[in-house]
N, C-alpha and C. Protein backbone atom coordinates (compact mmCIF):
# COMPACT_ATOMS: atom_id res chain seq x y z
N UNK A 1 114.88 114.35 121.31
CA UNK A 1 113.59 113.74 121.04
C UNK A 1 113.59 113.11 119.65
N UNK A 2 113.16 111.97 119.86
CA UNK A 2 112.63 111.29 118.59
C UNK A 2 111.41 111.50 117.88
N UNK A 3 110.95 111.84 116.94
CA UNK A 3 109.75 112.01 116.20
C UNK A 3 109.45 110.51 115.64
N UNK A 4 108.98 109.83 115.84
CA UNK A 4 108.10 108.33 114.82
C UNK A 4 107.21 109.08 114.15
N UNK A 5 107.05 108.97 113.27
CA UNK A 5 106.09 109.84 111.92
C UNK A 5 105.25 108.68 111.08
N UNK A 6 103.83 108.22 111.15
CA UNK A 6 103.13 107.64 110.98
C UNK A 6 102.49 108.14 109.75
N UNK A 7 102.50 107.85 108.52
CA UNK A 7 101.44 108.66 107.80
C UNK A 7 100.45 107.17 108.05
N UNK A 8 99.13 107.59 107.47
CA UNK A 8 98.14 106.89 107.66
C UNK A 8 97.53 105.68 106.57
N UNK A 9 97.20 104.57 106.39
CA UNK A 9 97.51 103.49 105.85
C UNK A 9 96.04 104.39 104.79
N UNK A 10 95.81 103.64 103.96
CA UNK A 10 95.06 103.91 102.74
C UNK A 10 93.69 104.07 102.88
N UNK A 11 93.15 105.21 102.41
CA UNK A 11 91.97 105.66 102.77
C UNK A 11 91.38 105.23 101.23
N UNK A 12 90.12 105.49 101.69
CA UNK A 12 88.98 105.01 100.31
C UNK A 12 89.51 105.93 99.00
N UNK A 13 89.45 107.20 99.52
CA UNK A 13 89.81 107.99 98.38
C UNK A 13 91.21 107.85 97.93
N UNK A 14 91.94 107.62 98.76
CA UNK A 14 93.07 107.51 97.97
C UNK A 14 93.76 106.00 97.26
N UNK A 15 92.46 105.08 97.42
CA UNK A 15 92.49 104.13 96.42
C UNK A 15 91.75 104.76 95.01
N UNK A 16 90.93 105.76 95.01
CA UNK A 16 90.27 106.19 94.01
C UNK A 16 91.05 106.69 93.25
N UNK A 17 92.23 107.15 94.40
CA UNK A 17 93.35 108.43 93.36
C UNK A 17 92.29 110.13 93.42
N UNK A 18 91.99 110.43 94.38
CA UNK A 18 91.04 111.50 94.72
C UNK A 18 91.88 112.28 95.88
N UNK A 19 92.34 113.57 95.54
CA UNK A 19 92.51 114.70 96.49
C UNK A 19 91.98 114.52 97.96
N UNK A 20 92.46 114.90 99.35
CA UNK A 20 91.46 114.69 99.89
C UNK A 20 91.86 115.93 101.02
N UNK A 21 92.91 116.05 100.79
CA UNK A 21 92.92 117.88 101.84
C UNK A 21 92.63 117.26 102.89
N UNK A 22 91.50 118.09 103.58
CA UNK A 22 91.03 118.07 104.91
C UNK A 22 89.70 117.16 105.12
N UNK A 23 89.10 116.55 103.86
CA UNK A 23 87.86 115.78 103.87
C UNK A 23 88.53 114.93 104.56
N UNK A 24 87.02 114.30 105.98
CA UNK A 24 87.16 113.22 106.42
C UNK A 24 86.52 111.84 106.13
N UNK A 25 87.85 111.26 105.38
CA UNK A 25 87.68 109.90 104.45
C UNK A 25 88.02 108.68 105.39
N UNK A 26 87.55 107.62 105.75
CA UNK A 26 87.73 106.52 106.43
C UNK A 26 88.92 105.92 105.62
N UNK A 27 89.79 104.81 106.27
CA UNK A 27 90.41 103.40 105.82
C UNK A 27 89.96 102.93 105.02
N UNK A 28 90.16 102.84 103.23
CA UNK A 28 89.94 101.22 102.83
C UNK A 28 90.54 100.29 103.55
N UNK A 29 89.68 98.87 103.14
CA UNK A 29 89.74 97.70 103.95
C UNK A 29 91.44 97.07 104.10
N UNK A 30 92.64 97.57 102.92
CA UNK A 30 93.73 97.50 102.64
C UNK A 30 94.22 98.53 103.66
N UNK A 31 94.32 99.79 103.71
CA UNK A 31 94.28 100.57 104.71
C UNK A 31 94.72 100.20 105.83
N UNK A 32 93.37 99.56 106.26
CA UNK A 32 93.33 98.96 107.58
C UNK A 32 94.55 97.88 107.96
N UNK A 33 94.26 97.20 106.89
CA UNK A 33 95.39 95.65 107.22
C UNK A 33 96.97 96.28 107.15
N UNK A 34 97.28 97.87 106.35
CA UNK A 34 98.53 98.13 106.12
C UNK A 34 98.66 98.67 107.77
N UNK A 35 97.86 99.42 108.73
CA UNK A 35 98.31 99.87 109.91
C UNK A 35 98.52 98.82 110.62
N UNK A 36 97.45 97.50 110.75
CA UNK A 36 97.86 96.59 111.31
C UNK A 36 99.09 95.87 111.30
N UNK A 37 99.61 95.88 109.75
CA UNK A 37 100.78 95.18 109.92
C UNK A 37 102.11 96.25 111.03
N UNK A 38 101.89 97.42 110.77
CA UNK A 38 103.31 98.43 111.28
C UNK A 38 102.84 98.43 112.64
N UNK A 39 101.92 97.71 113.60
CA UNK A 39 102.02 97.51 115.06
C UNK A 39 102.91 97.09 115.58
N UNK A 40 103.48 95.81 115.46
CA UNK A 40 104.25 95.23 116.06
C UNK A 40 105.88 96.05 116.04
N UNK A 41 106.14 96.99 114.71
CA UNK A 41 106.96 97.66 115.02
C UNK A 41 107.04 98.38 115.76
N UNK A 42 105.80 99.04 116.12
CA UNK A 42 105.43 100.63 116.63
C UNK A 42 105.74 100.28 118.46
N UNK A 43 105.06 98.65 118.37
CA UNK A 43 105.37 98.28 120.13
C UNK A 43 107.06 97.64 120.60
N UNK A 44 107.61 97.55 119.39
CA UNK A 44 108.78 96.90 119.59
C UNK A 44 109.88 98.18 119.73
N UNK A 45 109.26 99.78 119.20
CA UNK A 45 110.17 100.33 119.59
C UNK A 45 109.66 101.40 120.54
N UNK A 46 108.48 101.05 121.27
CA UNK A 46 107.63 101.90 122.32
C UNK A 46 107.62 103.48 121.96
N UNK A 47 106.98 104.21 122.55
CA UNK A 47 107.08 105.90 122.48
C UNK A 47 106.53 105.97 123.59
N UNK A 48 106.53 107.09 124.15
CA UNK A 48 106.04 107.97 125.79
C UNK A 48 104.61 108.69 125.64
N UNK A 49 104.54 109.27 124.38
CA UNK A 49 103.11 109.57 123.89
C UNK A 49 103.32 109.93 122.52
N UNK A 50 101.78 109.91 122.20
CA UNK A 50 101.15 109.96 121.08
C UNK A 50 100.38 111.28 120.43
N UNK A 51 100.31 111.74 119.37
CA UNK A 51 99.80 113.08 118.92
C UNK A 51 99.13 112.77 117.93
N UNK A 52 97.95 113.13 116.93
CA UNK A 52 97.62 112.20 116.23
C UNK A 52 96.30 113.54 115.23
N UNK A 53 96.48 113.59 114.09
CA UNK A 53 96.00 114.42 113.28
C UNK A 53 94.66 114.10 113.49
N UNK A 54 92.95 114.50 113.92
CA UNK A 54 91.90 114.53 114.40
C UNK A 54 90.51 113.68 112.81
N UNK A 55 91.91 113.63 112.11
CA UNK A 55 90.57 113.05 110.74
C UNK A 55 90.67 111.62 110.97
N UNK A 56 89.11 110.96 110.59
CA UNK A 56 89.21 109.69 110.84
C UNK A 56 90.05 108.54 110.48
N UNK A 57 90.37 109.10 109.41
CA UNK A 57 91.28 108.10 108.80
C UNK A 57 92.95 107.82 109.44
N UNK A 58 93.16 108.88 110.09
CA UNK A 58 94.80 109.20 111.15
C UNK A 58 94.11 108.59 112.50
N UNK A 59 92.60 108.52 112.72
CA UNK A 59 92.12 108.05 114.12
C UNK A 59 92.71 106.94 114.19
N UNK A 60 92.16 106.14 112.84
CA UNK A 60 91.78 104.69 112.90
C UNK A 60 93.27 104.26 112.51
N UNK A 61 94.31 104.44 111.62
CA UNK A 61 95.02 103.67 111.93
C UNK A 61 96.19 104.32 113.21
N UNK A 62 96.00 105.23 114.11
CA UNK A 62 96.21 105.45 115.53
C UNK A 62 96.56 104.15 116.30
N UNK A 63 94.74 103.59 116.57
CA UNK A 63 94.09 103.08 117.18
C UNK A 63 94.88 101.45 116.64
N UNK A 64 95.20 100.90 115.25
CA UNK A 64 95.28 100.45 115.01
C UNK A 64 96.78 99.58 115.08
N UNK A 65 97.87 100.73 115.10
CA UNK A 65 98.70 100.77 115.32
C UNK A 65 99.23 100.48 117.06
N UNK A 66 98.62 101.02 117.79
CA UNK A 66 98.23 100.60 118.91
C UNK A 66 98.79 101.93 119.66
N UNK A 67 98.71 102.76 119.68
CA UNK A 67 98.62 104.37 120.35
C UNK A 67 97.05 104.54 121.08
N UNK A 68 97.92 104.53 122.17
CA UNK A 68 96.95 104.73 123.35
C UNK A 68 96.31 106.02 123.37
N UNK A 69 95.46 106.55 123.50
CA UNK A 69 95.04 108.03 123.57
C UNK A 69 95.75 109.35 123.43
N UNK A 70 96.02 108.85 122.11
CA UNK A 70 96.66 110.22 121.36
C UNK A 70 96.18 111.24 121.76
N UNK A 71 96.88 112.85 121.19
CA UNK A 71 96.25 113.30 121.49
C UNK A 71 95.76 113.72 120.41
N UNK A 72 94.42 114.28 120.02
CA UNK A 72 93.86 114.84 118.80
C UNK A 72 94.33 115.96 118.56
N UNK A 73 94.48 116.62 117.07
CA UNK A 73 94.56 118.30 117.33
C UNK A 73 94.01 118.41 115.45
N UNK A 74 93.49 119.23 115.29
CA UNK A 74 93.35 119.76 113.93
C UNK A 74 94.53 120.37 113.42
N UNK A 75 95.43 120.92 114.08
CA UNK A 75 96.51 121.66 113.82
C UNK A 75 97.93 120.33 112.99
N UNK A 76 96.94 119.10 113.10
CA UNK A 76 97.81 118.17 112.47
C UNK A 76 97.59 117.65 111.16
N UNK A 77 96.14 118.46 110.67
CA UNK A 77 95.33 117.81 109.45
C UNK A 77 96.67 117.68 107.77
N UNK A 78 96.34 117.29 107.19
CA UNK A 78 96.44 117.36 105.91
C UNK A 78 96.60 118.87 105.35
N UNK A 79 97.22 119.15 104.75
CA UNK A 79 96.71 120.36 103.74
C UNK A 79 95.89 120.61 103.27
N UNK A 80 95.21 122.00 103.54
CA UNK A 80 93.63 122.29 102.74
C UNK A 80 93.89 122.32 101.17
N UNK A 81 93.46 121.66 100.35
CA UNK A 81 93.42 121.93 99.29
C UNK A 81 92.57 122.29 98.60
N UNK A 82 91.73 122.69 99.12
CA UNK A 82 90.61 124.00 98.32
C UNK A 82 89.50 123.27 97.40
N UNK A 83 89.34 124.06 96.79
CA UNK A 83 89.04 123.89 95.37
C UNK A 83 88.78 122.33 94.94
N UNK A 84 89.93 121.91 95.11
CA UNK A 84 90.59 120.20 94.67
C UNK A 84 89.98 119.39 95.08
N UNK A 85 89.82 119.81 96.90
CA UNK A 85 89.28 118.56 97.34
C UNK A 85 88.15 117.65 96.82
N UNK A 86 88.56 116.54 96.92
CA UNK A 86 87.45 115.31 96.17
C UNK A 86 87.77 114.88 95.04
N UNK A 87 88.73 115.90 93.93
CA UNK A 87 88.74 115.26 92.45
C UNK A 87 89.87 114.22 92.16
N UNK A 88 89.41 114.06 91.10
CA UNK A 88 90.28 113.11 90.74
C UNK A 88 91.68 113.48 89.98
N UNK A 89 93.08 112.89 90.75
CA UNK A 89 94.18 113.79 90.38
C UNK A 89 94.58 113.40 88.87
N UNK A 90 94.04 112.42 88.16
CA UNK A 90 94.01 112.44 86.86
C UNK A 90 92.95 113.62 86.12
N UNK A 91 92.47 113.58 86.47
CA UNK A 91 91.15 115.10 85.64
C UNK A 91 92.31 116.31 86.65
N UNK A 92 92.67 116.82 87.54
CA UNK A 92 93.66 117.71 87.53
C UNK A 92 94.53 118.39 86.77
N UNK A 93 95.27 116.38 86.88
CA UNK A 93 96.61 116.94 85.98
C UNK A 93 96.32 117.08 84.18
N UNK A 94 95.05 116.37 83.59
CA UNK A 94 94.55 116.70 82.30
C UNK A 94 94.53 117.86 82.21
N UNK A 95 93.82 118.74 83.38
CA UNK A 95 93.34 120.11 83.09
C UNK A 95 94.03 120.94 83.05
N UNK A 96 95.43 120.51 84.05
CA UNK A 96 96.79 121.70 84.16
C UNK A 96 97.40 121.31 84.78
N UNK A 97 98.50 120.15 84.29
CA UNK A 97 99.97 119.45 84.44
C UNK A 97 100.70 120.16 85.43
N UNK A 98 100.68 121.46 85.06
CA UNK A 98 101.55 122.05 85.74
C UNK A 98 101.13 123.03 86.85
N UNK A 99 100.08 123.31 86.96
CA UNK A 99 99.62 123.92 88.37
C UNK A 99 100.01 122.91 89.11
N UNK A 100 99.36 121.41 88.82
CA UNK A 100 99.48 120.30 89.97
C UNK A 100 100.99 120.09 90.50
N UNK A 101 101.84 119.69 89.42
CA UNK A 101 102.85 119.49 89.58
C UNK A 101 103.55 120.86 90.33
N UNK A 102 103.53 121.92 90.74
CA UNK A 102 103.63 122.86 91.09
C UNK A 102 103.68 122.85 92.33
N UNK A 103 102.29 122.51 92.40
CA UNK A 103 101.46 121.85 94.02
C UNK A 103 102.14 121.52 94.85
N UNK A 104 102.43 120.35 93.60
CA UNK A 104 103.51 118.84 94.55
C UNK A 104 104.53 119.90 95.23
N UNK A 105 105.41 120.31 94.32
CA UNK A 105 106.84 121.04 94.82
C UNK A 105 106.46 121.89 95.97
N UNK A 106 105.34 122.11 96.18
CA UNK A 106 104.97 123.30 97.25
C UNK A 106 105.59 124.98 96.75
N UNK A 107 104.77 125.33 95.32
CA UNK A 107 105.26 126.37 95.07
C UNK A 107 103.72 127.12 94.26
N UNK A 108 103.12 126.77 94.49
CA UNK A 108 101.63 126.79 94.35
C UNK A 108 100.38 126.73 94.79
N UNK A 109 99.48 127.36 95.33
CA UNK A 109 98.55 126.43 95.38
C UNK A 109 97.41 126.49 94.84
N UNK A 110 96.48 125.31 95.47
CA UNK A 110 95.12 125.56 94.56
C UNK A 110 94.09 126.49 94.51
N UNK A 111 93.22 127.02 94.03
CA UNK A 111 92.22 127.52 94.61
C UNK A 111 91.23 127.81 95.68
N UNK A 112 91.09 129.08 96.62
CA UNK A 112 90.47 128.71 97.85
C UNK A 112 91.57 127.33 98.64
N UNK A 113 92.99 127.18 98.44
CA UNK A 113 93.56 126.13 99.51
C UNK A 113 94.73 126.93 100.88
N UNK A 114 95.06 126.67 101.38
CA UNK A 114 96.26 126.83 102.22
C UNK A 114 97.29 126.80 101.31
N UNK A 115 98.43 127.51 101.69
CA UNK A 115 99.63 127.87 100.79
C UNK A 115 100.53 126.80 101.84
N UNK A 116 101.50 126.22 100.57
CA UNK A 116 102.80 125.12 101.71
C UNK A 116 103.33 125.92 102.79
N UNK A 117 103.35 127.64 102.60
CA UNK A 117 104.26 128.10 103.90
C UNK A 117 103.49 128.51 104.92
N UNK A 118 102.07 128.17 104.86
CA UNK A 118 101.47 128.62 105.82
C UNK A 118 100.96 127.35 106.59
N UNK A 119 100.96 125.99 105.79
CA UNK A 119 101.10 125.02 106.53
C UNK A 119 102.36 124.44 106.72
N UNK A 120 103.45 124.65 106.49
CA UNK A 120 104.76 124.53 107.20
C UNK A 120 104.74 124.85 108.41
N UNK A 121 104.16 126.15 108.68
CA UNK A 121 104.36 126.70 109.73
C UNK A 121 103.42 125.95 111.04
N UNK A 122 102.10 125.92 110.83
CA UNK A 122 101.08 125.33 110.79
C UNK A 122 101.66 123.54 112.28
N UNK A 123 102.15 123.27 110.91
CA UNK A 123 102.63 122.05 111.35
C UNK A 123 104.06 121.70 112.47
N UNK A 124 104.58 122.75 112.12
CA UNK A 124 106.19 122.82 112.84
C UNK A 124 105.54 123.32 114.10
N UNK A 125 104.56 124.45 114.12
CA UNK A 125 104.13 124.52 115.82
C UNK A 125 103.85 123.33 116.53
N UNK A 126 103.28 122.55 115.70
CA UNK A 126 102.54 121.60 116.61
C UNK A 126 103.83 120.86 117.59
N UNK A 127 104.89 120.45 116.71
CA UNK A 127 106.23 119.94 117.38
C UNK A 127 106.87 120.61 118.22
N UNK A 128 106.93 121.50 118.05
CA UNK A 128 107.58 122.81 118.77
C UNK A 128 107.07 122.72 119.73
N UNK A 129 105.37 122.80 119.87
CA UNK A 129 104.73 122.44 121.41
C UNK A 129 104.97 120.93 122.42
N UNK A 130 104.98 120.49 121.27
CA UNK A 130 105.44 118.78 121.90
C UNK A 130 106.69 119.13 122.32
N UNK A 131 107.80 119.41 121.88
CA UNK A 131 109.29 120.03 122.51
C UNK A 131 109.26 120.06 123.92
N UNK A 132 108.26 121.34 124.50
CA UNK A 132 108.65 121.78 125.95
C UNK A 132 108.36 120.85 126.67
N UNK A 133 107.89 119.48 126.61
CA UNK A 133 107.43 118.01 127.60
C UNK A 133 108.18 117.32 127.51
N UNK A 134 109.49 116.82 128.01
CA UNK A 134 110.24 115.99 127.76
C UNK A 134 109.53 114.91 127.22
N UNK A 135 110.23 113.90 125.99
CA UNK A 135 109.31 112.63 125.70
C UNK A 135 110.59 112.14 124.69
N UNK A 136 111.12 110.84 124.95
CA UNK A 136 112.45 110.47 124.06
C UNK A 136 111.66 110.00 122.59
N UNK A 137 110.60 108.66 122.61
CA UNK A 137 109.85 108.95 121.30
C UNK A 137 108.75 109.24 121.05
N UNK A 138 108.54 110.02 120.56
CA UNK A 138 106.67 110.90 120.44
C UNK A 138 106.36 110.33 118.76
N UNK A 139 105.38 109.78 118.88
CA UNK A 139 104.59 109.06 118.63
C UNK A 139 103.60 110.06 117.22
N UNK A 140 104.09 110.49 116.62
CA UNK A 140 102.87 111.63 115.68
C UNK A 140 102.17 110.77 114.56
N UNK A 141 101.33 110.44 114.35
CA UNK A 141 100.35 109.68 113.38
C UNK A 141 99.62 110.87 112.50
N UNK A 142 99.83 110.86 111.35
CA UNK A 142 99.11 112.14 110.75
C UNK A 142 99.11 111.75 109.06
N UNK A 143 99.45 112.83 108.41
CA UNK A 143 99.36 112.96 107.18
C UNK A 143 100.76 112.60 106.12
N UNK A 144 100.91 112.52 104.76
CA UNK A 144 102.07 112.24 103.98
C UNK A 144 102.78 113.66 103.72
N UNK A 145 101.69 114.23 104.01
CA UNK A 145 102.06 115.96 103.90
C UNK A 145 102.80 116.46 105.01
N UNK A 146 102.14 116.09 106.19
CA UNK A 146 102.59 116.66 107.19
C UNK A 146 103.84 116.41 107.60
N UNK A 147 104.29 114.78 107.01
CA UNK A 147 105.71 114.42 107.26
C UNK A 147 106.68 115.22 106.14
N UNK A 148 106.04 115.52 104.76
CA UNK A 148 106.48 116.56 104.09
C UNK A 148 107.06 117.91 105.11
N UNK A 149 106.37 118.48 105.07
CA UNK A 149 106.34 120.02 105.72
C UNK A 149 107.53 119.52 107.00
N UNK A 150 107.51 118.41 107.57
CA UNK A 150 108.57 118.52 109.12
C UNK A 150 109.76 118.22 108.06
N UNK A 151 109.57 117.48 106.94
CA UNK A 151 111.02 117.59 106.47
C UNK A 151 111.79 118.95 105.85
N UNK A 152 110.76 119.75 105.61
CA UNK A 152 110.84 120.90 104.74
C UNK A 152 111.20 122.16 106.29
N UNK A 153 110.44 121.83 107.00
CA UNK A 153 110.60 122.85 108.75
C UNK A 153 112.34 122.72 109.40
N UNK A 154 112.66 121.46 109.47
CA UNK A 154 113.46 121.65 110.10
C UNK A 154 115.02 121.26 109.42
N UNK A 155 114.54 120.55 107.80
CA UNK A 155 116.06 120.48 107.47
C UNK A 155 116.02 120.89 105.91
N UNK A 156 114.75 122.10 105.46
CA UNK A 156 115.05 122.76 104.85
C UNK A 156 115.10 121.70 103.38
N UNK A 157 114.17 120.51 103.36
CA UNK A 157 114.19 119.79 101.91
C UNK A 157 112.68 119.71 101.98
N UNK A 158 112.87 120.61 100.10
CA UNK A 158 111.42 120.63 100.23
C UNK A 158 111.03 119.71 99.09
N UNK A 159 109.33 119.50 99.27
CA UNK A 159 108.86 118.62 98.89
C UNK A 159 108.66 118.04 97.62
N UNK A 160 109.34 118.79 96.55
CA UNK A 160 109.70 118.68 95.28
C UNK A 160 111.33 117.88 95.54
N UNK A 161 111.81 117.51 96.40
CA UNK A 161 112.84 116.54 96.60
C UNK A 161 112.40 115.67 97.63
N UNK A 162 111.56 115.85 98.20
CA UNK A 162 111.00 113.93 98.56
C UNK A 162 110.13 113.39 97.92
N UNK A 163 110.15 111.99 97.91
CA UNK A 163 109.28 111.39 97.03
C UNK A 163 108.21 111.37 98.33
N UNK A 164 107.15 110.15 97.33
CA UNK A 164 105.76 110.15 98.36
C UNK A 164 105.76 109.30 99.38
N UNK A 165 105.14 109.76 100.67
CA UNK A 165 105.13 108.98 102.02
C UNK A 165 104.19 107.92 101.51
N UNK A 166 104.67 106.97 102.21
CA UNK A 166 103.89 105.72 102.01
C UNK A 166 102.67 105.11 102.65
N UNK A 167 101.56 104.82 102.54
CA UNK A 167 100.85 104.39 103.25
C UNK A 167 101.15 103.58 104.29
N UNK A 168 100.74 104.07 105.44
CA UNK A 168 100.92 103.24 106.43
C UNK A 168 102.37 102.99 106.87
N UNK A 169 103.53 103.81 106.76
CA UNK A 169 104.97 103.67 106.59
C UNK A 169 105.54 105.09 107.88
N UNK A 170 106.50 104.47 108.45
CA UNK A 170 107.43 104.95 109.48
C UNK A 170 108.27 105.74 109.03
N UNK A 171 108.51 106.87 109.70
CA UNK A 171 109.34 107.51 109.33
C UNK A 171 110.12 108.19 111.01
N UNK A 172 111.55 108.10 110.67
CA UNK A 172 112.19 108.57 112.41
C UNK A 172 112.88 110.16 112.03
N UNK A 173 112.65 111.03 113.15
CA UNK A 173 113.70 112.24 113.08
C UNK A 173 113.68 112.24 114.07
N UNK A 174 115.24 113.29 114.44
CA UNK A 174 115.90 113.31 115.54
C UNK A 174 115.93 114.77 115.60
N UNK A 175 115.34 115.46 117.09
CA UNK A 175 115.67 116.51 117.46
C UNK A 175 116.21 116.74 118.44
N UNK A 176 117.67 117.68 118.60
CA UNK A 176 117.99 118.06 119.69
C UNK A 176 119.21 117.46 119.93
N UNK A 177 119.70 117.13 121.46
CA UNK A 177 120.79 116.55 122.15
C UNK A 177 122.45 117.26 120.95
N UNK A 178 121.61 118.72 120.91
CA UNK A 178 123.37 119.84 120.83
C UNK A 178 123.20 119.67 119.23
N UNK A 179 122.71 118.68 118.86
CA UNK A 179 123.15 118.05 117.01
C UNK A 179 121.92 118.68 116.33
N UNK A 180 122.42 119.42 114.92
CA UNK A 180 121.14 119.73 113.89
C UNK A 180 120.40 118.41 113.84
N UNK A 181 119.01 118.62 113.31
CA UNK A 181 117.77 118.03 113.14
C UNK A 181 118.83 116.83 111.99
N UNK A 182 118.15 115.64 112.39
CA UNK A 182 118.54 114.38 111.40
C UNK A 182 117.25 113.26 111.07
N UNK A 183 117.25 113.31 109.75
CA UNK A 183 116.25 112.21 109.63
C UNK A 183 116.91 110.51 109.15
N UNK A 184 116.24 110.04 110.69
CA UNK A 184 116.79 108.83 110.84
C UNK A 184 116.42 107.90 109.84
N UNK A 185 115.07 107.07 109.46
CA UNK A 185 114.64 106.64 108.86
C UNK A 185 113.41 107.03 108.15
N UNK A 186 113.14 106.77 106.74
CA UNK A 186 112.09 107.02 105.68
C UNK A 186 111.17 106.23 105.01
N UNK A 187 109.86 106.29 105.24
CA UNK A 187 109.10 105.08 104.28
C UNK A 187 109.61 103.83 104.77
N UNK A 188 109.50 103.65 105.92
CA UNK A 188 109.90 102.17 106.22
C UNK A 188 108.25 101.23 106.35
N UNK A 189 108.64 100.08 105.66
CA UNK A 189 106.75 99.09 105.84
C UNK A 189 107.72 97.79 106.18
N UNK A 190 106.96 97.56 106.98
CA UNK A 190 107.59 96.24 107.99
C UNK A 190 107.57 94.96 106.68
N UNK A 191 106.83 94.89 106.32
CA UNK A 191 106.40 93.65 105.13
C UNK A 191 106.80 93.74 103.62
N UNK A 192 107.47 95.07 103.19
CA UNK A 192 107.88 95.31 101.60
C UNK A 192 108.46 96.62 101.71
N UNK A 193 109.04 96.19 100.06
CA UNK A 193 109.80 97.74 100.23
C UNK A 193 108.66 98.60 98.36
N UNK A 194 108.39 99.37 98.71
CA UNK A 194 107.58 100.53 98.10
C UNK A 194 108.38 101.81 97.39
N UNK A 195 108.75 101.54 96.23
CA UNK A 195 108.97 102.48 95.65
C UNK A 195 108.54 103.22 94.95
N UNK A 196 107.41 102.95 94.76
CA UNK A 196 106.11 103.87 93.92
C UNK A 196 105.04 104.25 94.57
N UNK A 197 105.26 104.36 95.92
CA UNK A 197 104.25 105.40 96.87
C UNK A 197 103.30 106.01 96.10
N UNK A 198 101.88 105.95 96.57
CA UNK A 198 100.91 106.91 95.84
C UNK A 198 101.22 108.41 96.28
N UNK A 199 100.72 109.39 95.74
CA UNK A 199 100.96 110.71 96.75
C UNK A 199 99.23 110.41 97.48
């Protein structure tokens, strides 16, 4: 099975540069135009079905992308980040450089949030359930995190060695057929290449 790994094109808040965990934040208008552009990839290399993290902002560029009736699940959200959610990751990192940065690595967390190993886990079920349905590419639209955590689930690199998923950007892994887990492609955007990903 193929995994296509969708993180979700740019939400309001994260043009603000604002935490957003599990808050449900819509598409900025950029957002929008970044899912639109990664359609034509998404149909040029088809998938069998679709899975799709339940916050609006993973709805809409779903929908946008052109995934037919995903399926929803909460079990695909973002990381709770507690406390955090809503602020601004500059007043964070003013307040304590290094809790945040901590964060990032997944060796920390925030206040009142989910811990990285309990959404590792969290997240790797959800695939694991997609597993028992045969499907060559499954289709997952979700979070920058969540493509975190599947890189951290199944080949053991954690997120203090990947950089940041990109808005609106493809990502391929390969499970199965006898061979350890391989990640095919990363941060791919049909229209530019992005090396300074927001987180």
């Amino acid at each position: 099975m193929r995994l296509l790994l969708v993180r979700h094109g740019q939400s309001e808040w994260n043009a603000e540069r604002r935490l957003q965990g599990q808050a449900d934040i819509g598409l900025s208008d950029l957002g929008g135009l970044q899912a639109d552009a990664l359609r034509p990839t998404i149909e040029e290399i088809g998938y069998c079905r679709a899975v799709s993290s339940d916050l609006e902002r993973v709805r809409e560029t779903a929908h946008r992308i052109g995934a037919e009736n995903p399926r929803l699940t909460e079990e695909l959200r973002e990381i709770d980040v507690g406390d955090w959610t809503g602020r601004a990751i500059d007043e964070i990192q003013a307040e304590d450089e290094a809790a945040y940065q901590s964060w990032r690595a997944g060796t920390s967390t925030p206040p009142r949030g989910e811990t990285w190993v309990d959404f590792v886990d969290r997240v790797i079920g959800v695939i694991e359930a997609e597993r028992r349905v045969p499907c060559r590419n499954l289709l997952v639209v979700c979070h920058g995190g969540v493509i975190r955590a599947i890189l951290q689930g199944y080949i053991g690199l954690s997120p203090a060695h990947v950089t940041p998923v990109a808005p609106a950007s493809l990502s391929a892994f390969r499970l199965g057929n006898g061979r350890p887990p391989r990640l095919e492609l990363f941060n791919y955007l049909p229209d530019s290449l992005n090396f300074g990903a927001p987180d």
